[in-house]
N, C-alpha and C. Protein backbone atom coordinates (compact mmCIF):
# COMPACT_ATOMS: atom_id res chain seq x y z
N UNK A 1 18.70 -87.20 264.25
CA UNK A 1 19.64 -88.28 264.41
C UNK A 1 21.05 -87.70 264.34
N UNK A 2 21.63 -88.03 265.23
CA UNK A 2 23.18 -87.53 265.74
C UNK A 2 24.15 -88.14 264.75
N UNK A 3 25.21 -87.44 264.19
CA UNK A 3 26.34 -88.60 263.02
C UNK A 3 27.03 -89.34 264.17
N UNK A 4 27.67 -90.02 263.23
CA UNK A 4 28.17 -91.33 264.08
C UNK A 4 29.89 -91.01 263.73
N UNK A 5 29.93 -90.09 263.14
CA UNK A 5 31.28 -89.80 263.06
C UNK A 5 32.54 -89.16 264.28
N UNK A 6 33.35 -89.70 264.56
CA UNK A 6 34.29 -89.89 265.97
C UNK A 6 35.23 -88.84 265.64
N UNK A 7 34.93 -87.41 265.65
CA UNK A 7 36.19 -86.35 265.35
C UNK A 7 36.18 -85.59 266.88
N UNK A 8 36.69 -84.62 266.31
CA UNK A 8 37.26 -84.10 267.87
C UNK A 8 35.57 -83.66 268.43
N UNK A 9 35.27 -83.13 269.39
CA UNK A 9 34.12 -82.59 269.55
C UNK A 9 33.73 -81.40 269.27
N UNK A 10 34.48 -80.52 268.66
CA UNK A 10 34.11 -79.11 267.79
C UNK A 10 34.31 -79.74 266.42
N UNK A 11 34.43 -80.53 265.39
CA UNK A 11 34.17 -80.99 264.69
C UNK A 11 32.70 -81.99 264.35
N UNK A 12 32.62 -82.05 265.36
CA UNK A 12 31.26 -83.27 265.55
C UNK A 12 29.91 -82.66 265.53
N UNK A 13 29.66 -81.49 266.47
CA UNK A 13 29.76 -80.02 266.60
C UNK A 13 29.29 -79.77 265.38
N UNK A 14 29.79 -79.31 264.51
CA UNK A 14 30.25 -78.33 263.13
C UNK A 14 29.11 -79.09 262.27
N UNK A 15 29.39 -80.61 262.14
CA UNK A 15 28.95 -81.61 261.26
C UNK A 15 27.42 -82.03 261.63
N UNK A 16 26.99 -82.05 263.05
CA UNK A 16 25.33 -82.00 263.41
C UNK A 16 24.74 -81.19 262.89
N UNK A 17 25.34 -79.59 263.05
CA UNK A 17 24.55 -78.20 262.98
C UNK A 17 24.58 -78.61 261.13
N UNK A 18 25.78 -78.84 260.45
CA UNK A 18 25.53 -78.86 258.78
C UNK A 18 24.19 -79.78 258.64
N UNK A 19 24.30 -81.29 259.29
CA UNK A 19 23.40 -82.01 259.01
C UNK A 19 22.14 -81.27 259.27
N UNK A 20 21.61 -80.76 260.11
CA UNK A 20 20.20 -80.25 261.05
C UNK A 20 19.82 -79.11 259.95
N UNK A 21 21.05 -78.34 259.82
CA UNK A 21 20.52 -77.32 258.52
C UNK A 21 20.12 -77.57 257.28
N UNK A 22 20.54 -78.56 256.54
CA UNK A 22 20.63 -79.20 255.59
C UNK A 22 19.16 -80.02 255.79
N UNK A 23 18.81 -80.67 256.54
CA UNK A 23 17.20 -81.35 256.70
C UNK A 23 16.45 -80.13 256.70
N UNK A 24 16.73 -79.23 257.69
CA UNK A 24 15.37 -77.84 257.70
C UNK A 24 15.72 -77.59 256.30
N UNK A 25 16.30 -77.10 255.88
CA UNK A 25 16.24 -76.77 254.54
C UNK A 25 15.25 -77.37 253.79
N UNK A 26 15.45 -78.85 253.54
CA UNK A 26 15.09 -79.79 252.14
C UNK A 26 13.70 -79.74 253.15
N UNK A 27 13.24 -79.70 254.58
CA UNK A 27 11.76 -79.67 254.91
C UNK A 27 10.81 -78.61 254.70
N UNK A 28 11.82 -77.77 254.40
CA UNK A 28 11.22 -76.08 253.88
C UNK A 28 10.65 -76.24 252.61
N UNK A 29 11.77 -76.62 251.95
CA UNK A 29 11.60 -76.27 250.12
C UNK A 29 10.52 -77.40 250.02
N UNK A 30 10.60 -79.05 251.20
CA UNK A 30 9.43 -80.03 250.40
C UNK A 30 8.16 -78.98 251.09
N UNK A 31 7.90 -78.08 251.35
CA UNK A 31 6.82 -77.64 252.20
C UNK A 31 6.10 -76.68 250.96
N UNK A 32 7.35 -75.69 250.64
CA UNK A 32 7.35 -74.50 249.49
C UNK A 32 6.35 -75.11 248.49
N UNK A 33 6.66 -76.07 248.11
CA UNK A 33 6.17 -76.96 246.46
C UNK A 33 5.24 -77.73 246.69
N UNK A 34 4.57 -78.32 248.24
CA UNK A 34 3.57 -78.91 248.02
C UNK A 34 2.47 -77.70 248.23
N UNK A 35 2.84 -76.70 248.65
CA UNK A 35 1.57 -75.87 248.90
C UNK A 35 1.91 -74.58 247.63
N UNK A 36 2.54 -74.82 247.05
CA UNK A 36 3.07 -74.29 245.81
C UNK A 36 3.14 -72.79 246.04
N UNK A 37 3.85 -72.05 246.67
CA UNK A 37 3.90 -71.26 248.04
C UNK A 37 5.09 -69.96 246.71
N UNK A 38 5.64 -71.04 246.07
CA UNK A 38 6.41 -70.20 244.91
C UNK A 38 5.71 -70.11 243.51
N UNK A 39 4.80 -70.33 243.29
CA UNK A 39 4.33 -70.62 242.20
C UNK A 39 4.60 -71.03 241.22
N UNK A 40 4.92 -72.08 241.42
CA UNK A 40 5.78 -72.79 240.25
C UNK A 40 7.16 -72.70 239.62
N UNK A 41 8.00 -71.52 240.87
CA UNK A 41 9.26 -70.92 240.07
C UNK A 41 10.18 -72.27 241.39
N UNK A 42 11.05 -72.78 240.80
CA UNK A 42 12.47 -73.30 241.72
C UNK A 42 12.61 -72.51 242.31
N UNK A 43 13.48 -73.05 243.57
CA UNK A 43 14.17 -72.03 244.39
C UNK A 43 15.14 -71.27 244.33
N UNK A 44 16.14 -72.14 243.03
CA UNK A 44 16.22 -71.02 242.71
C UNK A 44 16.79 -69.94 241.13
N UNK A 45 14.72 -69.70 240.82
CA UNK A 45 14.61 -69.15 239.99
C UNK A 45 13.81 -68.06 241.24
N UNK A 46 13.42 -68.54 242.26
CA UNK A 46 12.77 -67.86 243.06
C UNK A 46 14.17 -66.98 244.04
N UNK A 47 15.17 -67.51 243.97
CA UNK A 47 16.32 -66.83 244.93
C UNK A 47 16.84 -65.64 243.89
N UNK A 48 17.04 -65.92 242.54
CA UNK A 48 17.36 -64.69 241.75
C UNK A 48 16.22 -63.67 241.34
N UNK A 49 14.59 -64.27 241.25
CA UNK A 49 14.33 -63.17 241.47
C UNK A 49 14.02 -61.71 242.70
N UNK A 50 13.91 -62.60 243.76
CA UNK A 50 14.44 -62.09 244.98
C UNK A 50 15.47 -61.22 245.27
N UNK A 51 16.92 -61.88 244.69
CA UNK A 51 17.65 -61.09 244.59
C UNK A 51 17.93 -59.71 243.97
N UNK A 52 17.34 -59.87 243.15
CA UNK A 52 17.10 -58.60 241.76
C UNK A 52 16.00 -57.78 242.26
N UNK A 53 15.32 -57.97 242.90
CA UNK A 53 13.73 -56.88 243.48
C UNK A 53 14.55 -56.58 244.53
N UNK A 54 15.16 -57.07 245.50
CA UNK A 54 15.73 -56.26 246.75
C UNK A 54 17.21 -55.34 246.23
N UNK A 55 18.01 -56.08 245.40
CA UNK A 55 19.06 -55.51 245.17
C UNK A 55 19.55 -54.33 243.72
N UNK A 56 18.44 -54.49 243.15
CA UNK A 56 18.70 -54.23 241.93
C UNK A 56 19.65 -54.63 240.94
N UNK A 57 19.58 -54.09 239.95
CA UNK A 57 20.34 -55.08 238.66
C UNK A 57 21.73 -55.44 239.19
N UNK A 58 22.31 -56.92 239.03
CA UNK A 58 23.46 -57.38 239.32
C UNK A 58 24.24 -57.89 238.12
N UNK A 59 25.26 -58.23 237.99
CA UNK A 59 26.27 -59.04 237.06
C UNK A 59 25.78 -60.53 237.79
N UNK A 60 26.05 -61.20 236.53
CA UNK A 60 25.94 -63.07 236.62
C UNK A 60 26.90 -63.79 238.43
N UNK A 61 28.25 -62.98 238.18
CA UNK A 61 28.85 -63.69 239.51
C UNK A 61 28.33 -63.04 240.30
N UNK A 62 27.92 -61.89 240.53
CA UNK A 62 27.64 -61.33 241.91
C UNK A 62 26.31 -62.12 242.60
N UNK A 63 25.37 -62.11 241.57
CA UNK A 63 24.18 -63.55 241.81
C UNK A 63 24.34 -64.40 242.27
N UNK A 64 25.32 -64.62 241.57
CA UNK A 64 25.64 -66.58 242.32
C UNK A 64 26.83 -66.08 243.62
N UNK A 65 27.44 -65.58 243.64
CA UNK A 65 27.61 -65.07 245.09
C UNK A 65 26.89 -65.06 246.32
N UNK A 66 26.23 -64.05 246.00
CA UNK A 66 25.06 -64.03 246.73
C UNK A 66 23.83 -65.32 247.35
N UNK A 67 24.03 -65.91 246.18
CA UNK A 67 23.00 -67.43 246.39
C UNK A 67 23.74 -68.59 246.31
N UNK A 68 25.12 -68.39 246.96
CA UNK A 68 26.04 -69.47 246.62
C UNK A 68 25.35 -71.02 245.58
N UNK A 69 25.61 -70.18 244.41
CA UNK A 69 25.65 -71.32 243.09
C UNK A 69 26.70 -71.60 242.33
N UNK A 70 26.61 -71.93 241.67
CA UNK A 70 27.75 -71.71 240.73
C UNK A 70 27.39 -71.17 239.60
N UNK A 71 28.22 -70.23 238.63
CA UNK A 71 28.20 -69.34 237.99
C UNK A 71 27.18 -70.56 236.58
N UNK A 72 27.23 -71.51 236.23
CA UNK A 72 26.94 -72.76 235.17
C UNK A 72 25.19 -72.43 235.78
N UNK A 73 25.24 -73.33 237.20
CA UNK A 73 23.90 -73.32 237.63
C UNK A 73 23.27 -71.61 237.58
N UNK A 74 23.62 -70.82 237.69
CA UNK A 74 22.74 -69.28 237.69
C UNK A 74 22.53 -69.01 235.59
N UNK A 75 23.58 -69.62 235.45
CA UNK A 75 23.15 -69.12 233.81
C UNK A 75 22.26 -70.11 233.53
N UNK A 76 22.28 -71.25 233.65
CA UNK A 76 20.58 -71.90 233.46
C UNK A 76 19.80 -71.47 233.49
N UNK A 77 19.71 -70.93 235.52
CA UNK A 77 18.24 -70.38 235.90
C UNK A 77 18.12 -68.71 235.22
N UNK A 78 18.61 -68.17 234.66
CA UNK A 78 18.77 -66.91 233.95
C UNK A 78 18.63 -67.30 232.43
N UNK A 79 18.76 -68.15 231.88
CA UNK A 79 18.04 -68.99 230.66
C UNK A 79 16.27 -69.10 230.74
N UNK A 80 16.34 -69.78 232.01
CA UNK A 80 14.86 -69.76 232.06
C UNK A 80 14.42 -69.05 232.37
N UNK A 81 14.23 -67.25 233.13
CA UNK A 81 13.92 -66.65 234.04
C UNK A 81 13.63 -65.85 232.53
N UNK A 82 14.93 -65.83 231.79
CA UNK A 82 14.62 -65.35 230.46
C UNK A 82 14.08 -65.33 229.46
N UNK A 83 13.75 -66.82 229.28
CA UNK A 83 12.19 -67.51 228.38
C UNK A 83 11.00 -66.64 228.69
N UNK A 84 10.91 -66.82 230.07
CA UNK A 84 9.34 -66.45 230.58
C UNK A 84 9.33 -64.43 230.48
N UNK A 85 10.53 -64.56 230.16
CA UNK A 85 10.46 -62.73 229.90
C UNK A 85 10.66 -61.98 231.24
N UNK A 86 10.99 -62.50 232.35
CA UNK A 86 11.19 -61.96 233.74
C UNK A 86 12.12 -61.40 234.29
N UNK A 87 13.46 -61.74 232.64
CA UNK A 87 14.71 -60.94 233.37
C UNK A 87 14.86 -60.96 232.11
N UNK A 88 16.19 -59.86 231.76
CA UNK A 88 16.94 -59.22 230.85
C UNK A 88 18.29 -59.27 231.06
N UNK A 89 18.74 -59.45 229.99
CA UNK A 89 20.59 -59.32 230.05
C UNK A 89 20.81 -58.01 229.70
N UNK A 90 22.10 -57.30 230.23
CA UNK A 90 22.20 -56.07 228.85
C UNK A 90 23.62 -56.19 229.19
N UNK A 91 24.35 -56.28 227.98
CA UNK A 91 25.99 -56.17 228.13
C UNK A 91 26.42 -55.14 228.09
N UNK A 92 27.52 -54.77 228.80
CA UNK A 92 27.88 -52.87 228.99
C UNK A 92 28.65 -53.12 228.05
N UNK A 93 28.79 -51.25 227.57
CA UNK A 93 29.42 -50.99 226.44
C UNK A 93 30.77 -50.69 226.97
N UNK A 94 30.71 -50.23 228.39
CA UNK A 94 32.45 -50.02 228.95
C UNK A 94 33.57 -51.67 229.24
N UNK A 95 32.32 -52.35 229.35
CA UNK A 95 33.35 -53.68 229.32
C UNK A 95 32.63 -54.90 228.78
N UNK A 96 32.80 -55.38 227.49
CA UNK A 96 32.03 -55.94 226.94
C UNK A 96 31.81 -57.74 227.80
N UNK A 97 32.64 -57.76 228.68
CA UNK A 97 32.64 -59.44 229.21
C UNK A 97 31.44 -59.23 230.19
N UNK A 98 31.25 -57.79 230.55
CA UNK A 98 30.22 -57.58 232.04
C UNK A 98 29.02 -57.77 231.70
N UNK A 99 27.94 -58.62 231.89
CA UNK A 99 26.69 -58.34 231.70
C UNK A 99 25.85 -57.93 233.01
N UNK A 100 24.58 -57.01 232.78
CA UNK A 100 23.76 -56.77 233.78
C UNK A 100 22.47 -57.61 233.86
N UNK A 101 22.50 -58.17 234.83
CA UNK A 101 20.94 -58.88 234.71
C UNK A 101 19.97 -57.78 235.73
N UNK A 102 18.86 -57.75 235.03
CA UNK A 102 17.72 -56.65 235.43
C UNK A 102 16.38 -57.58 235.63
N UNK A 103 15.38 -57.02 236.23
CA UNK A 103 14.22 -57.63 236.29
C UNK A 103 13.26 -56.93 234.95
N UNK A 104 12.82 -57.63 234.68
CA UNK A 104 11.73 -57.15 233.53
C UNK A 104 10.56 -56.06 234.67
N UNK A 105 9.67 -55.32 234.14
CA UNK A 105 8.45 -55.37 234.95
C UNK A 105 7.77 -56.64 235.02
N UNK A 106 7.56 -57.85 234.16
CA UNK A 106 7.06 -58.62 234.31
C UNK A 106 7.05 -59.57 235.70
N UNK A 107 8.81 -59.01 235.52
CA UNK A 107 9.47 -59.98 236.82
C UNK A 107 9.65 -59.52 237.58
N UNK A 108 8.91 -58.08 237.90
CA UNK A 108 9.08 -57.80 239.47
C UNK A 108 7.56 -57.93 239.69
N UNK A 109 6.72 -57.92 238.39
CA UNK A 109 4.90 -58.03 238.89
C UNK A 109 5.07 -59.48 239.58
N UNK A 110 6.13 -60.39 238.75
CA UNK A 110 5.53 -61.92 239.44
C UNK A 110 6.59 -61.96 240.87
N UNK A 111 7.84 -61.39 241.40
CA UNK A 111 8.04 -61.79 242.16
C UNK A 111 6.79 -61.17 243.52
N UNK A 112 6.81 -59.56 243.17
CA UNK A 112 6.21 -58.85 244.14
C UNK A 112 4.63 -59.67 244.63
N UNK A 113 4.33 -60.48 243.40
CA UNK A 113 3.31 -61.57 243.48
C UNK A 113 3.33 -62.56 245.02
N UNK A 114 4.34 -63.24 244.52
CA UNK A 114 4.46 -64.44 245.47
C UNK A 114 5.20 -64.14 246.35
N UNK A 115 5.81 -62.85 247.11
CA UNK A 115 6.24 -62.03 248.33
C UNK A 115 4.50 -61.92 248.62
């Protein structure tokens, strides 16, 4: 379904392709979770551990960079990623504000899992 919004036509443009992406998306992720395709991890507890098996250990912003979140929403999912023992913090000793987030082995057995 086309918006009904009256802007220039490279604006109109701009605002279909957001809408169209934005549905594939939410038809993906309802697809991911009914066939439970992540195993039970969010997308994204499933996008940081992803991130961390391809990229290796990152700092908190560079994460949410990467997975455009916000720095609030990635320390949640790094709360929980951290319960289950799948990731690790370690704060450097050269700059105490920097932390490294790492994958546990645990958390590269479960991502390399559900890859």
């Amino acid at each position: 379904m086309p918006t009904h919004y009256s802007g220039t036509p490279q604006q109109v443009l701009a605002l279909d392709t957001f809408i169209k992406f934005t549905r594939a998306t939410a038809t993906l992720e309802a697809s991911l979770y009914q066939d439970d395709a992540l195993e039970g991890l969010t997308p994204s507890q499933f996008g940081v551990l992803e991130t961390l098996y391809h990229l290796g250990p990152l700092c908190q912003g560079q994460i949410s960079a990467k997975l455009l979140k916000s720095t609030g929403n990635v320390t949640l999912v790094l709360d929980n990623l951290e319960k289950h023992g799948w990731v690790e913090r370690k704060r450097e000793t050269h700059d105490r504000r920097m932390v490294t987030i790492s994958l546990t082995p645990a958390g590269a057995a479960m991502i390399a899992e559900v890859f």
